[in-house]
Protein backbone atom coordinates (compact mmCIF):
# COMPACT_ATOMS: atom_id res chain seq x y z
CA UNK A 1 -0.02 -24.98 7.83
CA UNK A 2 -2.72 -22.58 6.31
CA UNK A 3 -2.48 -21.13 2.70
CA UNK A 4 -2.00 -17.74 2.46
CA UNK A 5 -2.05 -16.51 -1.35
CA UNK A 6 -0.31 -12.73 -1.18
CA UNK A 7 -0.97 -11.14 -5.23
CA UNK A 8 1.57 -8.54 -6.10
CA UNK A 9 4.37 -10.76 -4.07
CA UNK A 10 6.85 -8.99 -6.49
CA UNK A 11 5.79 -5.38 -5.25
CA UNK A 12 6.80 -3.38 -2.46
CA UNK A 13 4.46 -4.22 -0.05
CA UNK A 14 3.96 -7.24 -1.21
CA UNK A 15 7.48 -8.36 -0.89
CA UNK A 16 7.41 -7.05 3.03
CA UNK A 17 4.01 -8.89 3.60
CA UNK A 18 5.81 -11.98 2.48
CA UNK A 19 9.03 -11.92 5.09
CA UNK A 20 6.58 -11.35 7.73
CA UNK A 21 3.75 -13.81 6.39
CA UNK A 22 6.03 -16.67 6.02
CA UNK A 23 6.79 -17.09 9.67
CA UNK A 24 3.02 -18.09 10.29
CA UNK A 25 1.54 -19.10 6.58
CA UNK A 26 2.34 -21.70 3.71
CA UNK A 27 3.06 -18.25 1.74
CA UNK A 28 1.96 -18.62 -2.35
CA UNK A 29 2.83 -15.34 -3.84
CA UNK A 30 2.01 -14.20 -7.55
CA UNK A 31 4.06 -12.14 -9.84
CA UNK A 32 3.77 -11.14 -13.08
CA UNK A 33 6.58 -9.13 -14.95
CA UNK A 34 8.90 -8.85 -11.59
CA UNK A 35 10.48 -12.63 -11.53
CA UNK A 36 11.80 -12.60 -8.33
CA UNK A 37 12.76 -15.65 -5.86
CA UNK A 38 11.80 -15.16 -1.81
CA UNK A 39 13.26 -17.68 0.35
CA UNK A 40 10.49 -20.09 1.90
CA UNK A 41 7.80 -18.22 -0.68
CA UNK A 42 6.76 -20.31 -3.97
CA UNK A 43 6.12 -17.81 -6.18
CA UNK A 44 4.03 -17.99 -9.09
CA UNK A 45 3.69 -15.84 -12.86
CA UNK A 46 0.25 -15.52 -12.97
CA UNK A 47 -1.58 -12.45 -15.27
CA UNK A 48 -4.50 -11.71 -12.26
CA UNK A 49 -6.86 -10.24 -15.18
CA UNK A 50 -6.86 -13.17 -17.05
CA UNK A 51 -9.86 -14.47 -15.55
CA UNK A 52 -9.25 -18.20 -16.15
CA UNK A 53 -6.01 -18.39 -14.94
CA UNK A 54 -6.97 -16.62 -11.65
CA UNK A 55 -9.51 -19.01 -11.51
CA UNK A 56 -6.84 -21.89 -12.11
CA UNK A 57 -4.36 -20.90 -9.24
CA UNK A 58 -7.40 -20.87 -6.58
CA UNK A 59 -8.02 -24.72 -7.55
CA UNK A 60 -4.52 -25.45 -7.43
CA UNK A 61 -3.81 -24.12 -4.31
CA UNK A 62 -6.87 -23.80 -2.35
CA UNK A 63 -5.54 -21.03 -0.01
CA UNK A 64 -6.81 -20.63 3.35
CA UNK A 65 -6.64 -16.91 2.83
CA UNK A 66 -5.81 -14.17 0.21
CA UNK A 67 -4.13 -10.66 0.60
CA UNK A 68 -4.81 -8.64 -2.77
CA UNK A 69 -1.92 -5.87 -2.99
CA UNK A 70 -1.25 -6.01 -6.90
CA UNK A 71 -1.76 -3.16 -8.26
CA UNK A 72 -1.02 -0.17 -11.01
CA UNK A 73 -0.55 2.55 -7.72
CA UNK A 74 1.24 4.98 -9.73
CA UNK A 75 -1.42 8.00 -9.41
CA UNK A 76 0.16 9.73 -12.49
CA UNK A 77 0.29 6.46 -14.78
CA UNK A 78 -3.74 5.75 -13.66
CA UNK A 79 -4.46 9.37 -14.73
CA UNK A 80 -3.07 8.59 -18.06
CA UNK A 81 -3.60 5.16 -18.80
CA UNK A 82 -6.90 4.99 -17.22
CA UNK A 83 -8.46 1.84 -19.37
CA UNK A 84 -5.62 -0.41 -18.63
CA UNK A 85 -5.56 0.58 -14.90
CA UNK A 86 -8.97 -0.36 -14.43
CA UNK A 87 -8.65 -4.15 -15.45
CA UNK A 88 -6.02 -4.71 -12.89
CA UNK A 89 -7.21 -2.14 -10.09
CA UNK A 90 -11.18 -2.91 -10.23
CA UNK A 91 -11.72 -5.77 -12.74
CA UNK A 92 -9.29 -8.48 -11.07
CA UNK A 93 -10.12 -7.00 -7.40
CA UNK A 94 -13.87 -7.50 -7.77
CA UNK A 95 -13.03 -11.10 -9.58
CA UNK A 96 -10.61 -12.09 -6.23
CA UNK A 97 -13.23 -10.82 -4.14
CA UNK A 98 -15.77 -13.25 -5.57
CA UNK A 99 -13.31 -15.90 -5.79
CA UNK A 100 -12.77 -15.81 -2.04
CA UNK A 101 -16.84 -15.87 -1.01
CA UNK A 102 -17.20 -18.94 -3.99
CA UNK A 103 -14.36 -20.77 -1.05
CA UNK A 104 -15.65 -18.81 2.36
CA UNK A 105 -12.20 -17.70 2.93
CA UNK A 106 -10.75 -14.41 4.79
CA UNK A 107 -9.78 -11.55 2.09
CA UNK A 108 -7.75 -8.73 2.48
CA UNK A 109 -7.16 -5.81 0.19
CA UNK A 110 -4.87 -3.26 0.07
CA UNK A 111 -6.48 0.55 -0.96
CA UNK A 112 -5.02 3.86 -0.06
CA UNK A 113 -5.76 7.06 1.13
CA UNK A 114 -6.28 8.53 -1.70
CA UNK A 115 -9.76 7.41 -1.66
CA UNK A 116 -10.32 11.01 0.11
CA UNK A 117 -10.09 14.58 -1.13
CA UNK A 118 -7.90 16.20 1.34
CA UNK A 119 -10.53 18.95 2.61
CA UNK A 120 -11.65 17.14 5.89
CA UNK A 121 -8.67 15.16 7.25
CA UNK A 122 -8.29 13.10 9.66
CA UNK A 123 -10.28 10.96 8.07
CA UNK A 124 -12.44 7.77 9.95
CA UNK A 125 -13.70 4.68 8.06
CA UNK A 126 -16.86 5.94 7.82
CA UNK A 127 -15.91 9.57 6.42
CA UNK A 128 -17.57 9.99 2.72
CA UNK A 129 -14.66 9.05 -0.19
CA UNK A 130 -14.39 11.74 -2.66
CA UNK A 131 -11.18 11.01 -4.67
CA UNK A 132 -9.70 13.83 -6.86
CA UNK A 133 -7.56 11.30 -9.15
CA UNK A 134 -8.66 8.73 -11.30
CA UNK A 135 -5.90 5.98 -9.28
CA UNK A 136 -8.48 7.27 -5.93
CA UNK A 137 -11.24 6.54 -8.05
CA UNK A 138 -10.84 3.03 -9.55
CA UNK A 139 -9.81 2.14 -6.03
CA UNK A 140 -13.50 3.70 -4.81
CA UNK A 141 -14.85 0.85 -7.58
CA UNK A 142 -12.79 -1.56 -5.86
CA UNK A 143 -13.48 -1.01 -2.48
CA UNK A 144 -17.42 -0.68 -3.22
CA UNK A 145 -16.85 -3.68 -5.65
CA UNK A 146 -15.53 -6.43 -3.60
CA UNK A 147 -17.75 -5.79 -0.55
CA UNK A 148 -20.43 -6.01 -2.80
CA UNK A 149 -19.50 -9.28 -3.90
CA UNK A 150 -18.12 -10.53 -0.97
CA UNK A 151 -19.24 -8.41 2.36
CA UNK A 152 -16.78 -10.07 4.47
CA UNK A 153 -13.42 -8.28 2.53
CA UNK A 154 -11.59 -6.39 4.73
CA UNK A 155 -10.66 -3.32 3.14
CA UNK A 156 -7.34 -1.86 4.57
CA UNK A 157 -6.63 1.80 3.43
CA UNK A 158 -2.88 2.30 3.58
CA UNK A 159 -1.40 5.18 3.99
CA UNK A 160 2.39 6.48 2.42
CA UNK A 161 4.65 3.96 2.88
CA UNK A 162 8.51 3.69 2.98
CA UNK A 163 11.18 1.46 3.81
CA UNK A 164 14.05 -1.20 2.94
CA UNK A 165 14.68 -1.41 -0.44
CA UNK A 166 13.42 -4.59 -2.07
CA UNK A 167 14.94 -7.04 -5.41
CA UNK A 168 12.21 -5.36 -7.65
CA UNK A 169 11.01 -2.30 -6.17
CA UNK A 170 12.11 0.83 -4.31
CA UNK A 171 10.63 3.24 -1.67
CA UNK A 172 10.03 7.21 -2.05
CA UNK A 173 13.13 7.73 0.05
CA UNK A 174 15.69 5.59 -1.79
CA UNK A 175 15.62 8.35 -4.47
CA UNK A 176 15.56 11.17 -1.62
CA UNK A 177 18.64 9.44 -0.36
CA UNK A 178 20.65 8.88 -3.71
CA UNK A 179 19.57 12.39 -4.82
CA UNK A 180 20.89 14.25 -1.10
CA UNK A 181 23.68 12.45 -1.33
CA UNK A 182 24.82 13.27 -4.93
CA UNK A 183 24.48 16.99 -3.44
CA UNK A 184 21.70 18.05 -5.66
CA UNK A 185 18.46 19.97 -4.78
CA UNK A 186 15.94 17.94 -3.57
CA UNK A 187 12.00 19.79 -3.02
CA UNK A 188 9.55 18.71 -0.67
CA UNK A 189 6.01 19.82 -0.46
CA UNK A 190 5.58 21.54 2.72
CA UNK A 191 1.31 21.69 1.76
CA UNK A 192 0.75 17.91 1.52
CA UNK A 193 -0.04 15.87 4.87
CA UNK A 194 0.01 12.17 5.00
CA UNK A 195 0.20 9.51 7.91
CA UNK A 196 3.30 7.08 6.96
CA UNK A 197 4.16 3.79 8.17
CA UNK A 198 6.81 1.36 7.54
CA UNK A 199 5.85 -0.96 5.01
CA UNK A 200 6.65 -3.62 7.56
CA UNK A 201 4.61 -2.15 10.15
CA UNK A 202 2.10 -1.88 7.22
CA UNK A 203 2.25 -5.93 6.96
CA UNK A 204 2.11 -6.26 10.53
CA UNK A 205 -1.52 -4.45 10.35
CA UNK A 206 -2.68 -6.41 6.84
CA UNK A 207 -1.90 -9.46 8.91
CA UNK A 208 -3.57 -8.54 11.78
CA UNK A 209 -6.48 -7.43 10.88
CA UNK A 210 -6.97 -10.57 8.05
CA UNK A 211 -9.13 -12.37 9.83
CA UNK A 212 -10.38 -9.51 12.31
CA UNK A 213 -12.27 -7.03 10.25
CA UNK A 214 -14.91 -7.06 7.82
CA UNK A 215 -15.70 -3.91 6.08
CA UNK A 216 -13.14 -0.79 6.41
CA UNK A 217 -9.93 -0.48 8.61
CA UNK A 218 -7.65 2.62 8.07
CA UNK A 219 -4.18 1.25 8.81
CA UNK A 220 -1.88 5.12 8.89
CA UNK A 221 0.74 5.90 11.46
CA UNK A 222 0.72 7.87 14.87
CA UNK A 223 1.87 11.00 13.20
CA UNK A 224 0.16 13.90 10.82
CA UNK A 225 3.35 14.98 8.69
CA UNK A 226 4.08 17.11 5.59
CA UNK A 227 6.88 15.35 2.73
CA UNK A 228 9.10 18.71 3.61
CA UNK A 229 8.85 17.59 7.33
CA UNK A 230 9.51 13.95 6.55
CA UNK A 231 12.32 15.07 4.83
CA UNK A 232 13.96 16.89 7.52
CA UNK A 233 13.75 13.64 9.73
CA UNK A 234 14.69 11.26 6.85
CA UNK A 235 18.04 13.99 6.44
CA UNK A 236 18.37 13.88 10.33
CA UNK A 237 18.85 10.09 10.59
CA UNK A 238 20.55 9.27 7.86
CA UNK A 239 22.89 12.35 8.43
CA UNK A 240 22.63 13.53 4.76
CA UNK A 241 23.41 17.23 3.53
CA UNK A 242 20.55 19.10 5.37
CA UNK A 243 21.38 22.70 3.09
CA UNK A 244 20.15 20.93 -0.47
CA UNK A 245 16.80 19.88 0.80
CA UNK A 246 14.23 22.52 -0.07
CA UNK A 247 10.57 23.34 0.24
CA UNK A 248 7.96 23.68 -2.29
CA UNK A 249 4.21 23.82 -2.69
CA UNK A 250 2.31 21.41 -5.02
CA UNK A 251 0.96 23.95 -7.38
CA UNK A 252 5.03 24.40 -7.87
CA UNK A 253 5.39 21.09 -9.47
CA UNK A 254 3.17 19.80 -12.73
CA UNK A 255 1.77 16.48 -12.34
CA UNK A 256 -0.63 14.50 -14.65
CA UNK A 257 -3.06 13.50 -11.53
CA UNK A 258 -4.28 16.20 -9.14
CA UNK A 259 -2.78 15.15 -5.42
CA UNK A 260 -5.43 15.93 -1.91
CA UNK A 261 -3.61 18.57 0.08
CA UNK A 262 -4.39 16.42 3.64
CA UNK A 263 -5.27 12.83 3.41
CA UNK A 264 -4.32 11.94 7.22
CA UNK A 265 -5.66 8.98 8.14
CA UNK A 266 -7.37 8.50 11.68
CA UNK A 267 -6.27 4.95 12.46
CA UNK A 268 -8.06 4.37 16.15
CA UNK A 269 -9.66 1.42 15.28
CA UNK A 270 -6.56 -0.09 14.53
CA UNK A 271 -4.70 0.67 17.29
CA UNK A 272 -7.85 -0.73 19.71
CA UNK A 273 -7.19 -4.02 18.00
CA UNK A 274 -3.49 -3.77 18.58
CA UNK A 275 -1.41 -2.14 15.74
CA UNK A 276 0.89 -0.41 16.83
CA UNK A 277 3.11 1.66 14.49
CA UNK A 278 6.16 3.40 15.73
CA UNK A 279 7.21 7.16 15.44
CA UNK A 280 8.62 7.97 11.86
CA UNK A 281 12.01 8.36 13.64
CA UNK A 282 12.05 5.28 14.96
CA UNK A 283 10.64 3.96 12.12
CA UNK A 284 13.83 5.31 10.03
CA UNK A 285 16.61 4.67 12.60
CA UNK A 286 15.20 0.98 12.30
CA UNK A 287 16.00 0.87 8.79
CA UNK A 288 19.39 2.26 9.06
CA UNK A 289 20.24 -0.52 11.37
CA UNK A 290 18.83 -3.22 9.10
């Protein structure tokens, strides 16, 4: 079977790319604070920015491709920690990236939307990046990093993601959920636009586009949506206490990193090769049947 090595196994996406992975790949997936056992996964502690131990684990396992999702992708943590975010988000990305050309292997990496401003949405893979956060930023070195060293990356911008609830890490709606159903106020931003997928129909595209794309594929849903208005479907579904959900605007709420007002993604090219995302209701009465 081929070698897939999945970094950041422990993380949300990382621990969805892994259920869906394993079905097709010898699955190797790395960890590093997050111990965590996934059936049919060997998992491995392995600190990505030490250089020589990166190094090590390609040896050992000589995977037959790599999906890079670890990350620190907390916008507001980047903003103020912005010297340790950098080692992991561009030093280690730009050191897989040339680790995969050194053994000619497929290389996927996970980067976001918030690689754009929010001015011009919906954005296409050739649109000009213009982050407004420093976490947008150090993934603008990465992206521009890893091609660099290895042209043949393929650079998957996710969009928001959601979903099942995983051993180490949540979703944005697991807190929406607890917080509804505790009856206390919950505000969403009715100014801030996103395209959201599940973060298994998120693996689904990673995994489809692997050994597809070189260069840039945008990998949002079908659907343009404001957090209020995900909200209002996410209380729908789940038939939680519609009267405590509220709207607010983001100058309303102080944040250490400065958010894009309308980072939709225009996914097309995607969807020519055959990703398919489902509505965000579907998407949510999916996961209340899992």
């Amino acid at each position: 079977m081929k070698k897939l090595l999945i970094t950041g196994a422990s993380g949300f996406l990382g621990w969805h790319l892994c259920q869906l992975a394993k079905q097709e790949w010898e699955v190797y997936g790395t960890y590093l604070f997050h111990s965590l056992e996934i059936p049919g996964i060997k998992m491995l502690k392995v600190n990505l920015t030490d250089f020589q131990e990166l190094k090590s684990i390609f040896s050992q396992i000589q995977p037959t491709a790599v999906i890079h999702t670890a990350a620190q992708s907390q916008p507001n943590y980047c903003q103020l920690h912005p010297q340790e975010s950098y080692i992991i988000n561009v030093t280690t990305s730009c050191n897989i990236a040339g680790l995969c050309a050194d053994y000619g292997i497929p290389c996927a990496f996970t980067s976001t939307d918030l690689v754009f401003d929010g001015l011009n949405a919906p954005y296409r893979e050739t649109d000009i990046v213009s982050p407004v956060n420093i976490y947008g930023e150090q993934k603008v070195q990465a992206e521009q990093g890893m091609l660099a060293r290895y042209p043949l990356t393929t650079v998957c911008r996710m969009p928001l993601m959601f979903g099942r609830e995983t051993p180490t890490a949540k979703s944005f709606i697991q807190p929406f959920i607890q917080i509804l159903k505790e009856g206390k106020e919950l505000s969403l931003f009715i100014d801030e636009f996103r395209t959201p997928v599940s973060a298994t129909t998120a693996a689904e595209g990673i995994l489809l586009v692997l050994e597809k794309v070189n260069g840039y594929i945008h990998l949002g849903g079908k659907e343009r949506i404001s957090r209020y208005e995900f909200g209002r479907l996410l209380v729908e579904v789940f038939q939680l206490p519609v009267e405590k959900l509220k709207s607010c605007r983001q100058e309303d709420v102080k944040m250490a990193a400065p958010r894009p007002a309308d980072i939709s993604l225009d996914s097309s090219q995607a969807f020519a090769l055959g990703y398919q995302p489902l509505s965000i209701k579907q998407e949510l009465e999916r996961l209340l049947n899992i």
